[in-house]
N, C-alpha and C. Protein backbone atom coordinates (compact mmCIF):
# COMPACT_ATOMS: atom_id res chain seq x y z
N UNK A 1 29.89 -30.85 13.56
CA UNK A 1 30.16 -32.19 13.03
C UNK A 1 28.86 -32.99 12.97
N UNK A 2 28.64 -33.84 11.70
CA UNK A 2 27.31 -34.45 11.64
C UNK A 2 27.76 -35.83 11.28
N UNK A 3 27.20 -37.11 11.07
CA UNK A 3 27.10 -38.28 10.81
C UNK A 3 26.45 -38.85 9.61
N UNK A 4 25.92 -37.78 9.27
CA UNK A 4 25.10 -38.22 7.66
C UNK A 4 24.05 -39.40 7.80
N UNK A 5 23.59 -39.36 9.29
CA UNK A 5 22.53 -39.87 9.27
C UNK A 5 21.26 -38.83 9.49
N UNK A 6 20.08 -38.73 8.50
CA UNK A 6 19.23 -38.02 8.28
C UNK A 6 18.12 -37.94 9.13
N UNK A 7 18.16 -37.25 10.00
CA UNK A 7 16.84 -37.05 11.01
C UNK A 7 15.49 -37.05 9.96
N UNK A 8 15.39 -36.02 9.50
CA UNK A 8 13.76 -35.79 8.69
C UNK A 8 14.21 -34.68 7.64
N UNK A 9 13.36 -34.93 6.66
CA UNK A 9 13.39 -33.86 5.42
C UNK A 9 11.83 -32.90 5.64
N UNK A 10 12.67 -31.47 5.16
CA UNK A 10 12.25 -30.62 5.19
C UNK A 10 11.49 -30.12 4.24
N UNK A 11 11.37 -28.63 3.88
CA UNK A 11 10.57 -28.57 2.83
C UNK A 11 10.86 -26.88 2.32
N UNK A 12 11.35 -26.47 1.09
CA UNK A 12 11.76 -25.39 1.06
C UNK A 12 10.61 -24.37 0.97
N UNK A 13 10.45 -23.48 1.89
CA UNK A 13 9.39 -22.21 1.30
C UNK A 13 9.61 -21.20 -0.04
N UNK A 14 11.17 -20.69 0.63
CA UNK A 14 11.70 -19.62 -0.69
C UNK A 14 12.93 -19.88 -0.66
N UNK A 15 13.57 -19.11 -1.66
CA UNK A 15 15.19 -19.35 -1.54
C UNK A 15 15.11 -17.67 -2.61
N UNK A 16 15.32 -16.84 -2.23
CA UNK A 16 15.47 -15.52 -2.74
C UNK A 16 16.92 -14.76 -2.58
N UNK A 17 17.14 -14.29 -3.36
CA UNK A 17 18.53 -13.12 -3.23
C UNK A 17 18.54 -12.18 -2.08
N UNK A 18 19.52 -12.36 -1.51
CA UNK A 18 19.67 -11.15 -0.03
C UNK A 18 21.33 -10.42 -0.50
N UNK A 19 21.31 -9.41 -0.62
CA UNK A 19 22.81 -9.17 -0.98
C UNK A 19 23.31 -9.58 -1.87
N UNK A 20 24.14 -10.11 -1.74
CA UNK A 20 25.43 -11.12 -2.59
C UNK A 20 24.93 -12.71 -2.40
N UNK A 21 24.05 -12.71 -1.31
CA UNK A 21 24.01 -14.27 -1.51
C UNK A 21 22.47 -14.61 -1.10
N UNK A 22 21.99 -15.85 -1.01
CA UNK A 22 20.54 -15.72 -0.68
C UNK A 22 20.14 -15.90 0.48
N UNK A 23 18.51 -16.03 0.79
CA UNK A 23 18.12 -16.59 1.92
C UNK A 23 16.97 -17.84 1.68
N UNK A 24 17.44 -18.85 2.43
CA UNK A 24 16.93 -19.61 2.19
C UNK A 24 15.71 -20.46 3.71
N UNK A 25 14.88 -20.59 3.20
CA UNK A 25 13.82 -20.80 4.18
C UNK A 25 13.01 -21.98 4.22
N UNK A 26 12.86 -22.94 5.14
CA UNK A 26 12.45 -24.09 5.19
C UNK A 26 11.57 -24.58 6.12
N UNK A 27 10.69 -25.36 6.20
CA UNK A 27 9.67 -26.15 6.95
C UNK A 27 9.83 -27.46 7.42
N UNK A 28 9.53 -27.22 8.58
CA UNK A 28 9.83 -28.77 8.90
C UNK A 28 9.29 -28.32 10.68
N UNK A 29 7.76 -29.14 10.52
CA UNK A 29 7.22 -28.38 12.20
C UNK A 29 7.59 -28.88 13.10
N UNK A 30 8.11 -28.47 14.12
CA UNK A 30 8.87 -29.46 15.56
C UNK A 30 10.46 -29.46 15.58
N UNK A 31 10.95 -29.68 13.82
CA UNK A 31 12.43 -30.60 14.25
C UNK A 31 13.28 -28.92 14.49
N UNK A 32 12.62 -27.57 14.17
CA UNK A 32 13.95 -26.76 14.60
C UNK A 32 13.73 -25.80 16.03
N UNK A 33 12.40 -26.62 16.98
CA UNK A 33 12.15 -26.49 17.83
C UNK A 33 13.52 -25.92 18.76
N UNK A 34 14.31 -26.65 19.07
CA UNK A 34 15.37 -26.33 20.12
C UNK A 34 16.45 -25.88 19.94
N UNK A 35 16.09 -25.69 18.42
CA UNK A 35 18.03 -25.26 17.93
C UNK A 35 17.44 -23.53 18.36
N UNK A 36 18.61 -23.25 18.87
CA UNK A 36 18.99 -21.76 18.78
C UNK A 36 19.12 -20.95 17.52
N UNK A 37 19.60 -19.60 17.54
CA UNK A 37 19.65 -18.59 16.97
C UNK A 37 21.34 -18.69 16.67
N UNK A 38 22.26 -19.00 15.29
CA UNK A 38 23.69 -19.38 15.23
C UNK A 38 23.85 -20.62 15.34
N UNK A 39 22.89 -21.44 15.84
CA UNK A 39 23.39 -22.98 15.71
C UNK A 39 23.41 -23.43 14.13
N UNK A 40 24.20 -24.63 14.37
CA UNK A 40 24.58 -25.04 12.72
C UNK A 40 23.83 -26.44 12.62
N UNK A 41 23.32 -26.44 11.70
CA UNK A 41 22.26 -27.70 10.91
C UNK A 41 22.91 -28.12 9.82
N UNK A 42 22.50 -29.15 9.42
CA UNK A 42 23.20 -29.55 7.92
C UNK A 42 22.13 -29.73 7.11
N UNK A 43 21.69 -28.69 5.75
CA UNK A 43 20.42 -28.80 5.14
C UNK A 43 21.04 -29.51 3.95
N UNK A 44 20.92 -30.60 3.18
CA UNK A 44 21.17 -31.44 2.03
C UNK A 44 22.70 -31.37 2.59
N UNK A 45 23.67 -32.12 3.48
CA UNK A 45 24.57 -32.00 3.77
C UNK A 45 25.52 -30.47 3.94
N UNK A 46 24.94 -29.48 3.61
CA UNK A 46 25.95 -28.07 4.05
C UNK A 46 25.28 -27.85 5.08
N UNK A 47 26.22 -27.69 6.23
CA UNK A 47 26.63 -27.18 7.49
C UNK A 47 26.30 -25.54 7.22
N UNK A 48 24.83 -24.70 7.68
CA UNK A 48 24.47 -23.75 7.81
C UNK A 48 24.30 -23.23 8.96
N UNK A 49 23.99 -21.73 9.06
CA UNK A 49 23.78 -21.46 10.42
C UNK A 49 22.44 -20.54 10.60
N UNK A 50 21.96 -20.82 11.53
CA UNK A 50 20.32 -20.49 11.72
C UNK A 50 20.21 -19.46 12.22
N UNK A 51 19.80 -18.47 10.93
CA UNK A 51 19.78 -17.21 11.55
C UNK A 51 18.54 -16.21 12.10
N UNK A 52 17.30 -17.14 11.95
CA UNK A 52 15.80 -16.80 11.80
C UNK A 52 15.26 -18.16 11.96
N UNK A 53 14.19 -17.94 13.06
CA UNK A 53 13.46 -18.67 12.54
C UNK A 53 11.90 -18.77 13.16
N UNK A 54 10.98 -19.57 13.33
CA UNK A 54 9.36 -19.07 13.51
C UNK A 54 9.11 -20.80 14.07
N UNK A 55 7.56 -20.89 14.65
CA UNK A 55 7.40 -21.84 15.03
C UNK A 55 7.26 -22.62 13.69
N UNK A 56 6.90 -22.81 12.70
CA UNK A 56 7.13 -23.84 12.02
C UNK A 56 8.24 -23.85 10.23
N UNK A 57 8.90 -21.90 10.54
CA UNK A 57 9.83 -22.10 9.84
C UNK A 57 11.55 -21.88 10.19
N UNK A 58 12.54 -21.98 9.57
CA UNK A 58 13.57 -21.66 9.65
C UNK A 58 14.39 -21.08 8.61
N UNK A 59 15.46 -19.67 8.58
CA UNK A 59 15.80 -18.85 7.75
C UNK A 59 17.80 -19.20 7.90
N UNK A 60 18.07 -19.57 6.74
CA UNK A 60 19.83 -20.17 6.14
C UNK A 60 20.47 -18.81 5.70
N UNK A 61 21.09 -18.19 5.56
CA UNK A 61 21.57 -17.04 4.66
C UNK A 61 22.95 -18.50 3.71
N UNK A 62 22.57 -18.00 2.74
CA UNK A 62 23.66 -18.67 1.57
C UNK A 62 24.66 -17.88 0.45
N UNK A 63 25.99 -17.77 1.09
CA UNK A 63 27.07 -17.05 0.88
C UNK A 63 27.38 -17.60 -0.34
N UNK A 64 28.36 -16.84 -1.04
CA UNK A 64 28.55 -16.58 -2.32
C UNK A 64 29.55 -18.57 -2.20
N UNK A 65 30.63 -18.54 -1.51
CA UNK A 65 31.12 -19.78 -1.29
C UNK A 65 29.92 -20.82 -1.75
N UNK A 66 28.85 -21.05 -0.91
CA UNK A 66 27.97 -22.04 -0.45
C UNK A 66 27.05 -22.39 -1.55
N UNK A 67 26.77 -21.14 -2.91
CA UNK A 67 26.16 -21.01 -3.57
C UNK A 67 27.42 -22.12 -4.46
N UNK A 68 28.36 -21.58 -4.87
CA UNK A 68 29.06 -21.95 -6.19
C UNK A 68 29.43 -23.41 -5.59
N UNK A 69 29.94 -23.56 -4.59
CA UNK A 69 30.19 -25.20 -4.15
C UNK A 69 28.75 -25.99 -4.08
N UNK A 70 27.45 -25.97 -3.86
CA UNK A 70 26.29 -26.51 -3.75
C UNK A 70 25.65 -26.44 -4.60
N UNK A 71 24.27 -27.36 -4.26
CA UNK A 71 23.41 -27.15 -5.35
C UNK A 71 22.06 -26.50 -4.21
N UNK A 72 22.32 -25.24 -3.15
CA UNK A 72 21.37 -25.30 -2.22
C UNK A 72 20.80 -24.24 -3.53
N UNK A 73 21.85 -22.75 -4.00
CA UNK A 73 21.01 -22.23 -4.87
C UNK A 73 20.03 -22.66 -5.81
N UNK A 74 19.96 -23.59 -6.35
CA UNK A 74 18.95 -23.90 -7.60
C UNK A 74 17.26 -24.94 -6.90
N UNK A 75 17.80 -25.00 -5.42
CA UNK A 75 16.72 -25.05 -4.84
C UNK A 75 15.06 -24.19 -5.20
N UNK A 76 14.12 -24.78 -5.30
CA UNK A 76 12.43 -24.06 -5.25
C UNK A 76 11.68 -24.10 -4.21
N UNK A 77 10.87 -23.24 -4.29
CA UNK A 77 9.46 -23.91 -3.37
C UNK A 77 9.40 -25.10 -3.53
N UNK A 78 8.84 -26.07 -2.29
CA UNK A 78 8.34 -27.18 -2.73
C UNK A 78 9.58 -28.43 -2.85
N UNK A 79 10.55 -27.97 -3.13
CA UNK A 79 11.69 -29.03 -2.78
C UNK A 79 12.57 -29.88 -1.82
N UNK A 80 12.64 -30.75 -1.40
CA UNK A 80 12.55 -31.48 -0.20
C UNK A 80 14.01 -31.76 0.01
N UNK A 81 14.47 -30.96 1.10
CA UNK A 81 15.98 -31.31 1.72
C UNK A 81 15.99 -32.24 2.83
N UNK A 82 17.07 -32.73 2.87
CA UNK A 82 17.39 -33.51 4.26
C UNK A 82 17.71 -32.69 5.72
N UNK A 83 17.86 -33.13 6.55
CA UNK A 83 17.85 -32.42 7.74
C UNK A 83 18.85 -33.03 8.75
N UNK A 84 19.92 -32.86 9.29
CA UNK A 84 20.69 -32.98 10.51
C UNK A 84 21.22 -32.13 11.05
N UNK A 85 20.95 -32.38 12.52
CA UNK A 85 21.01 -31.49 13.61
C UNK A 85 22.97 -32.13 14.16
N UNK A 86 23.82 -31.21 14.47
CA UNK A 86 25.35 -31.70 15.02
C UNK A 86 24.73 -32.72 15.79
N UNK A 87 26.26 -33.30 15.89
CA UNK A 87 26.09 -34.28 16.59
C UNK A 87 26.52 -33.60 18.03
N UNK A 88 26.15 -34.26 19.52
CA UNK A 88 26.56 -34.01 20.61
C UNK A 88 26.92 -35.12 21.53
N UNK A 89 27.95 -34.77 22.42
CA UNK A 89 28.29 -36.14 23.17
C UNK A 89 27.82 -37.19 23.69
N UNK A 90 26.74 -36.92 23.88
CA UNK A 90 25.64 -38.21 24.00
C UNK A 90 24.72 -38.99 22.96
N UNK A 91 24.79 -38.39 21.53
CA UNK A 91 24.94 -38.97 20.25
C UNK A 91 25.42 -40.28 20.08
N UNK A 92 24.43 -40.82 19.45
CA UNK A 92 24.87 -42.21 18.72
C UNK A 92 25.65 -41.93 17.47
N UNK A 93 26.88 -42.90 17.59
CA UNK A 93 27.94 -42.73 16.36
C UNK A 93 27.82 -43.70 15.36
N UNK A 94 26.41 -43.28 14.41
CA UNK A 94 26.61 -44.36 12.91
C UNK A 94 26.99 -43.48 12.11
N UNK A 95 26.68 -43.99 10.58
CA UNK A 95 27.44 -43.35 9.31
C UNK A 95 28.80 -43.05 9.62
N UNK A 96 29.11 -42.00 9.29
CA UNK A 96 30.72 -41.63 9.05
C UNK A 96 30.74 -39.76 9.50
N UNK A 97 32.33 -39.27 10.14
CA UNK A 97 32.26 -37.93 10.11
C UNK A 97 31.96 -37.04 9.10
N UNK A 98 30.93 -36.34 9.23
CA UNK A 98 30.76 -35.61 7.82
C UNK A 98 30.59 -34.38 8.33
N UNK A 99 31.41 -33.09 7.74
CA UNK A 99 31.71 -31.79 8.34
C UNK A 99 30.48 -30.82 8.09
N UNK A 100 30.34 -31.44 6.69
CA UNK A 100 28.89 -30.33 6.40
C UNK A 100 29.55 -28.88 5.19
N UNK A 101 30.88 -29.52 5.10
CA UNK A 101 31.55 -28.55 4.41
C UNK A 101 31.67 -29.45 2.61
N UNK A 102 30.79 -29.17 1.86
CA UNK A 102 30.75 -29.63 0.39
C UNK A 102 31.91 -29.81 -0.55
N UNK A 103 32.79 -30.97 -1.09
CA UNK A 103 33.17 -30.54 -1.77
C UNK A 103 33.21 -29.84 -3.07
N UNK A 104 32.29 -30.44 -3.56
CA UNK A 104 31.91 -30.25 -4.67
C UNK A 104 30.14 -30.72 -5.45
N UNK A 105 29.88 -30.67 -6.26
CA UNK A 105 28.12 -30.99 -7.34
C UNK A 105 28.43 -32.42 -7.53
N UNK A 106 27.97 -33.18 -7.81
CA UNK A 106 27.66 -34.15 -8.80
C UNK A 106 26.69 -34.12 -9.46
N UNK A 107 26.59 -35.37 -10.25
CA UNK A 107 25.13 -35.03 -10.90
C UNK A 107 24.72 -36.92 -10.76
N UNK A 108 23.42 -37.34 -10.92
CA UNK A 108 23.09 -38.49 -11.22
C UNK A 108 22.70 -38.71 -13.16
N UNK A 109 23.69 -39.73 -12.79
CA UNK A 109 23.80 -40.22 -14.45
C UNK A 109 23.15 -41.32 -14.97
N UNK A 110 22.91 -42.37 -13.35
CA UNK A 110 21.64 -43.37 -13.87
C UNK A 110 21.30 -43.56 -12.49
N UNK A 111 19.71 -44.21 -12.22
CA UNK A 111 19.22 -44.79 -11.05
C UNK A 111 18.56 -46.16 -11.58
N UNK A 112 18.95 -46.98 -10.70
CA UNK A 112 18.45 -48.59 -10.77
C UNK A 112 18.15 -49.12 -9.58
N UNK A 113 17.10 -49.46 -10.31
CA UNK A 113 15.76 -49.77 -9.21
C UNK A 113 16.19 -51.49 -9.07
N UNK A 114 16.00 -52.16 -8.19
CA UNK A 114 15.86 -53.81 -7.77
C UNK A 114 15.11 -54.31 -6.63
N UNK A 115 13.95 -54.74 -6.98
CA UNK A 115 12.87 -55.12 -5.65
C UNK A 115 12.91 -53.99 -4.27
N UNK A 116 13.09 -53.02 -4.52
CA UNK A 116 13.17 -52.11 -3.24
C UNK A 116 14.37 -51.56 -3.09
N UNK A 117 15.91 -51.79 -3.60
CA UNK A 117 16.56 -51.17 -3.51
C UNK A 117 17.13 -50.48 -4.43
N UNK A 118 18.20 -49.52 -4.54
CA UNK A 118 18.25 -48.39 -5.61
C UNK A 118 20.05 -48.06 -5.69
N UNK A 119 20.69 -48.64 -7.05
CA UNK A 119 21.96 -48.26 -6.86
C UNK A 119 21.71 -46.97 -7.88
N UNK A 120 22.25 -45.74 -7.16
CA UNK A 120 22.66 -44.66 -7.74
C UNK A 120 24.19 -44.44 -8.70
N UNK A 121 24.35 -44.30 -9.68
CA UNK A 121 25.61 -43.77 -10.36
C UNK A 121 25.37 -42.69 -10.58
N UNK A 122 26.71 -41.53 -10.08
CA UNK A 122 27.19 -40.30 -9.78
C UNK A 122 28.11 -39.98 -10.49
N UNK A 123 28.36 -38.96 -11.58
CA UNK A 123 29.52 -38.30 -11.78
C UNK A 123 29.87 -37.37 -10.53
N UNK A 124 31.35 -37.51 -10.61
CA UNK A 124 32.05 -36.27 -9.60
C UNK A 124 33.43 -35.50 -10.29
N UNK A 125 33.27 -34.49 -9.49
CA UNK A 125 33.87 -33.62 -10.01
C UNK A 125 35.29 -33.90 -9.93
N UNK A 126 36.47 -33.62 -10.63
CA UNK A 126 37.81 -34.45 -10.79
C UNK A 126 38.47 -34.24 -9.51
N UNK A 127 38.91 -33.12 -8.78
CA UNK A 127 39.18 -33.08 -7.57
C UNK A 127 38.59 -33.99 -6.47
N UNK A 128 37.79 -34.36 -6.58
CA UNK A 128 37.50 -35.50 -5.65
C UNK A 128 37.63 -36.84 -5.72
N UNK A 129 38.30 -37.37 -6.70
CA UNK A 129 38.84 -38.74 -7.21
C UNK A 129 39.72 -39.42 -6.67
N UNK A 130 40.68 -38.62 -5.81
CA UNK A 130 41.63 -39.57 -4.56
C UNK A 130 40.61 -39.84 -3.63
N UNK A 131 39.69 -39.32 -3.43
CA UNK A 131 39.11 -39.88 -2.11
C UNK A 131 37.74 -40.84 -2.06
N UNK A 132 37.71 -40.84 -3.48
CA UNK A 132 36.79 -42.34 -3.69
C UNK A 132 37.27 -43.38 -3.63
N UNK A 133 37.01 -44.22 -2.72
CA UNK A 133 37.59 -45.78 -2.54
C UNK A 133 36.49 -46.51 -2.19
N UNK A 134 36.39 -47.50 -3.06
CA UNK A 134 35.72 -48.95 -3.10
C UNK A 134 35.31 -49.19 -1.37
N UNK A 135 34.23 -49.24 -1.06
CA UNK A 135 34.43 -49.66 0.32
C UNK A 135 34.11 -47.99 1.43
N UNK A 136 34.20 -47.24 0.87
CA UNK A 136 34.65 -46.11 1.40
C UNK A 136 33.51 -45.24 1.88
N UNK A 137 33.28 -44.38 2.25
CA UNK A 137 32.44 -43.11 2.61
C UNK A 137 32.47 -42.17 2.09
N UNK A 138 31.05 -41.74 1.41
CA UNK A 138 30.76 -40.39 1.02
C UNK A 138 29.82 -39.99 1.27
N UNK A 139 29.02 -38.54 1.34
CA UNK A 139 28.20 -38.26 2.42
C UNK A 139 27.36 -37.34 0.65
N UNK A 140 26.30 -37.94 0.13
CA UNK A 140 25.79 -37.83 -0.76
C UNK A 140 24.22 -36.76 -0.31
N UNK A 141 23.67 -35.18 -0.66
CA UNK A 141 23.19 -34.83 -0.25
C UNK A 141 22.88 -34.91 1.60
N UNK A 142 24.50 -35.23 1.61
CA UNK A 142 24.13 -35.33 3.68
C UNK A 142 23.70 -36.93 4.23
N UNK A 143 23.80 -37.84 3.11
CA UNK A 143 23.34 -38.92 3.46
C UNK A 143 24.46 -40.13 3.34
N UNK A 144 25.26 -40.20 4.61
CA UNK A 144 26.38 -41.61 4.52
C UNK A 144 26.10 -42.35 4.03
N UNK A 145 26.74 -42.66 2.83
CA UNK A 145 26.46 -44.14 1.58
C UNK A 145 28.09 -44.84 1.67
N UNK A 146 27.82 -45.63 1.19
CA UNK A 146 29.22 -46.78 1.00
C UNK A 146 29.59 -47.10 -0.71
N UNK A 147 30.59 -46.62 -0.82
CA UNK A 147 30.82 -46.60 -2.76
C UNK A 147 30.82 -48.36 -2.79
N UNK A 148 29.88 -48.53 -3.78
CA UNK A 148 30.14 -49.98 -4.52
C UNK A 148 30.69 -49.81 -5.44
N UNK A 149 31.08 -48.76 -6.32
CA UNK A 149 31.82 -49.27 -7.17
C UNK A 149 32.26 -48.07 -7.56
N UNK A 150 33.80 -47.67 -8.24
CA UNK A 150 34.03 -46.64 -8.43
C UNK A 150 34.91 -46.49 -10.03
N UNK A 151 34.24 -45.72 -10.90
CA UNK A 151 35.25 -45.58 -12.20
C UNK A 151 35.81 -44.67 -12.55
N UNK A 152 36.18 -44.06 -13.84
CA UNK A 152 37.40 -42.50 -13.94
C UNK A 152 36.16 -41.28 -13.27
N UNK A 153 35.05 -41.73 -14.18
CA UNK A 153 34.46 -40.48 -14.61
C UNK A 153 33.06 -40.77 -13.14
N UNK A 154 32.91 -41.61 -12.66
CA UNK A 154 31.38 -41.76 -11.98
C UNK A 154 31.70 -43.17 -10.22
N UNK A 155 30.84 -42.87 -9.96
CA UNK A 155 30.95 -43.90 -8.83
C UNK A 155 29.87 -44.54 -8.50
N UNK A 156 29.39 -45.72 -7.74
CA UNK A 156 28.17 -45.72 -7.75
C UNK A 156 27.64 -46.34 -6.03
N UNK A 157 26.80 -46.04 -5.25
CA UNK A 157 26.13 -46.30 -3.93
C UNK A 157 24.83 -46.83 -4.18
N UNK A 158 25.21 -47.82 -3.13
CA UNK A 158 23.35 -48.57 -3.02
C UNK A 158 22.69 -48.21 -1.44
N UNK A 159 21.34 -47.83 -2.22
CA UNK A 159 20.67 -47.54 -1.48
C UNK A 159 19.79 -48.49 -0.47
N UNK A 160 19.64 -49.19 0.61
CA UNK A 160 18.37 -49.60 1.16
C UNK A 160 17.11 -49.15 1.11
N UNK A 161 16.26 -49.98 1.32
CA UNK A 161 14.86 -49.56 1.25
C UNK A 161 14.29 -48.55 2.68
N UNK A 162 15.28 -48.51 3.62
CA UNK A 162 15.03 -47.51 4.75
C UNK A 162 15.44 -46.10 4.40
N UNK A 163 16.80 -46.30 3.89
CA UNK A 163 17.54 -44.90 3.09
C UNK A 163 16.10 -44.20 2.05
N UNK A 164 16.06 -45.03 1.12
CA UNK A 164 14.72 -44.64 0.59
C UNK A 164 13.91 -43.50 1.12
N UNK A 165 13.26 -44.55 2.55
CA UNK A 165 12.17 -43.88 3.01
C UNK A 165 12.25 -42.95 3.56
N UNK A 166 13.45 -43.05 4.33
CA UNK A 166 13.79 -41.50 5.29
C UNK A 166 14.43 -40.11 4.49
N UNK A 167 14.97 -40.18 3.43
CA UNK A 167 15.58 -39.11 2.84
C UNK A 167 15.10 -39.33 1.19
N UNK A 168 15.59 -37.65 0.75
CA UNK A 168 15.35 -37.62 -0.49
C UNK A 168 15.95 -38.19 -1.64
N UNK A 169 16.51 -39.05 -1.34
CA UNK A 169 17.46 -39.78 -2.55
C UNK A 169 16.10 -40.52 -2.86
N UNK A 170 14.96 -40.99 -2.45
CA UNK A 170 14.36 -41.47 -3.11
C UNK A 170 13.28 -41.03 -4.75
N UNK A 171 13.38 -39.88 -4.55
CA UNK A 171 12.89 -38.74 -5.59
C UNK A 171 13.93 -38.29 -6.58
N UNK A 172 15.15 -39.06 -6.32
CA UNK A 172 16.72 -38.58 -7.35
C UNK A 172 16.03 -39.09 -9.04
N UNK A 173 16.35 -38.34 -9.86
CA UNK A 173 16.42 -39.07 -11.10
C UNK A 173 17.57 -38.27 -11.93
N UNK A 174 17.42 -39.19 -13.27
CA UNK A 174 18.67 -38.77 -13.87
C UNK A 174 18.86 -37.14 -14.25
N UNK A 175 20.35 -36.74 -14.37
CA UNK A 175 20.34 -35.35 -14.67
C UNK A 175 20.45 -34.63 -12.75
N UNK A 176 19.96 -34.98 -12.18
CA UNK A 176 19.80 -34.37 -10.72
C UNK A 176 21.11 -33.69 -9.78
N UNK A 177 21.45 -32.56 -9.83
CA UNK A 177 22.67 -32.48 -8.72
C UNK A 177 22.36 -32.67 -7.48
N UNK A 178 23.60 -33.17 -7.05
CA UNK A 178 23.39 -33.82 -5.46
C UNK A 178 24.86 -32.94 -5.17
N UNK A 179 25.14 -32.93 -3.91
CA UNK A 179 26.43 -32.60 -3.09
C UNK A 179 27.17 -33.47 -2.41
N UNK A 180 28.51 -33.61 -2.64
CA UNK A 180 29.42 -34.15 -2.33
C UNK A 180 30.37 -33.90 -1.12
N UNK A 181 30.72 -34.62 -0.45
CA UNK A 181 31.89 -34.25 0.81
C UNK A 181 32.38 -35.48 0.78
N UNK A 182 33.91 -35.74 0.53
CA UNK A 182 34.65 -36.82 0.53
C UNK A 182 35.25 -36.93 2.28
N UNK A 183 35.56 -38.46 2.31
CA UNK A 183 35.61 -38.36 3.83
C UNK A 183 36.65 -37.98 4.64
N UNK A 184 36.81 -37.07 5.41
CA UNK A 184 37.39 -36.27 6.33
C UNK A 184 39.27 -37.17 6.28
N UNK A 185 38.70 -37.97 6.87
CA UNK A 185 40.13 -38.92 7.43
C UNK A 185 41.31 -38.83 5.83
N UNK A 186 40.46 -39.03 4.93
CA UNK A 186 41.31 -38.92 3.90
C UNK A 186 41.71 -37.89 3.06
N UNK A 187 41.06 -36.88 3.46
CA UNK A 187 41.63 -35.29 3.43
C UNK A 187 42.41 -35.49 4.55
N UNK A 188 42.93 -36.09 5.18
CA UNK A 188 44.31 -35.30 6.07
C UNK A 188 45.55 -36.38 5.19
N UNK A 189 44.80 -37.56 4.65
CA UNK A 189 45.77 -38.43 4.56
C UNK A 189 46.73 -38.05 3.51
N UNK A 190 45.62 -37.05 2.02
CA UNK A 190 46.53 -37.11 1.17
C UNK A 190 47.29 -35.90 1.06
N UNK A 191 46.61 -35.04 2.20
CA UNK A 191 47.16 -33.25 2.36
C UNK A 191 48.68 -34.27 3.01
N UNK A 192 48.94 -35.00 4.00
CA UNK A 192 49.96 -34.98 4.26
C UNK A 192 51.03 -35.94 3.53
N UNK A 193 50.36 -36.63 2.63
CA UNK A 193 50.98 -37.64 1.37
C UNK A 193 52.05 -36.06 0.49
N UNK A 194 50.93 -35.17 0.22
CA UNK A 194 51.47 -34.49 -0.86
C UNK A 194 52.40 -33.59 -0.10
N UNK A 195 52.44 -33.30 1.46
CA UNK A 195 53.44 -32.62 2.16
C UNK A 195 54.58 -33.05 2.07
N UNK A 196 54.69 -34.73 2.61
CA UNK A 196 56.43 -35.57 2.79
C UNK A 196 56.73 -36.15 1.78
N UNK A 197 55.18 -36.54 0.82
CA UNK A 197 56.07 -37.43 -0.60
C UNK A 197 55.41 -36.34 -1.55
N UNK A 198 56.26 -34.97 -2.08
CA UNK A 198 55.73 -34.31 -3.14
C UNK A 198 56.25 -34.60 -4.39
N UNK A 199 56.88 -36.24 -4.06
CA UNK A 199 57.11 -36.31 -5.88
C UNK A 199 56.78 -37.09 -6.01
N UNK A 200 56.18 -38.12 -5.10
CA UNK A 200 54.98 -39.46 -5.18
C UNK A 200 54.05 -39.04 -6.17
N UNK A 201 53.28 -39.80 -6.63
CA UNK A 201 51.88 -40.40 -7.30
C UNK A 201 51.29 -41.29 -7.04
């Protein structure tokens, strides 16, 4: 379980074919210091598990699932992910629960800039449209944002000038896929809406 608040961004070395799915390899000197061998990280919000790694790199294997739900495949050298480590009981609880499990791509359809801050508009994919709400939580490349505004086809989050600095949404431009995870609480709400009221709308 992570919070979608972004420790530090990383830096991809390779992302190559292993099998059926790839391996993906990243930099970042110090922050994968203490994680173990099977521990789970969240690289651009997917919840991976660390199966390799060196003093200043770390090795993802990316399953056929992880590939078609993300945008980790179309990753390069040189491309800058976000980074969170689970949360643990002595963790500070900001942002929102975010599993690390993707729902789905988006893409950015416009970015607007205003004295330092940056509202992003997002298309999303149609399955995820009950769980956009005005006000609400979505965990955008791994990064807890608050929807300002939401329409059929797109939604849109503003950024601060700290968000900026600490993660890669500041390098977003148009055309860009990002990853999506709608928020937890409301995946149970409408799994059990569509259980007792299955002829509601």
């Amino acid at each position: 379980m992570f919070t979608g608040i972004v420790e530090q961004t990383g830096e991809v070395v390779s992302n190559c074919p292993d099998g059926s799915g790839r391996g993906l390899v990243i930099t970042c000197p110090g922050f994968f210091q203490q994680s173990k061998i099977g521990a789970s990280l969240a690289i651009n919000g997917v919840c991976l598990t660390l199966v390799k790694k060196s003093p200043r790199n770390a090795t993802f294997a990316l399953g056929p699932e992880t590939l078609n739900k993300t945008n980790l495949g179309v990753l390069t050298p040189g491309c800058q992910v976000n980074l969170e480590k689970p949360m643990s009981p002595a963790s500070d609880f900001s942002g929102h629960f975010v599993q690390g499990h993707v729902d789905g791509v988006g893409n950015i359809v416009a970015v607007n800039d205003d004295n330092g801050w940056r509202n992003l508009r997002i298309s999303f994919p149609r399955g995820l449209a009950p769980l956009l709400v005005l006000k609400g939580s979505i965990a955008v490349d791994g990064v807890s944002l608050t929807i300002v505004q939401v329409k059929r086809n797109w939604f849109e989050v503003a950024l601060i000038p700290h968000t900026l600095a600490v993660t890669t949404l500041k390098s977003m431009k148009e055309g860009d896929p990002v990853n999506l995870e709608g928020d937890i609480l409301g995946k149970y709400v409408l799994r059990a809406a569509k259980i007792y009221f299955p002829k509601s709308r």
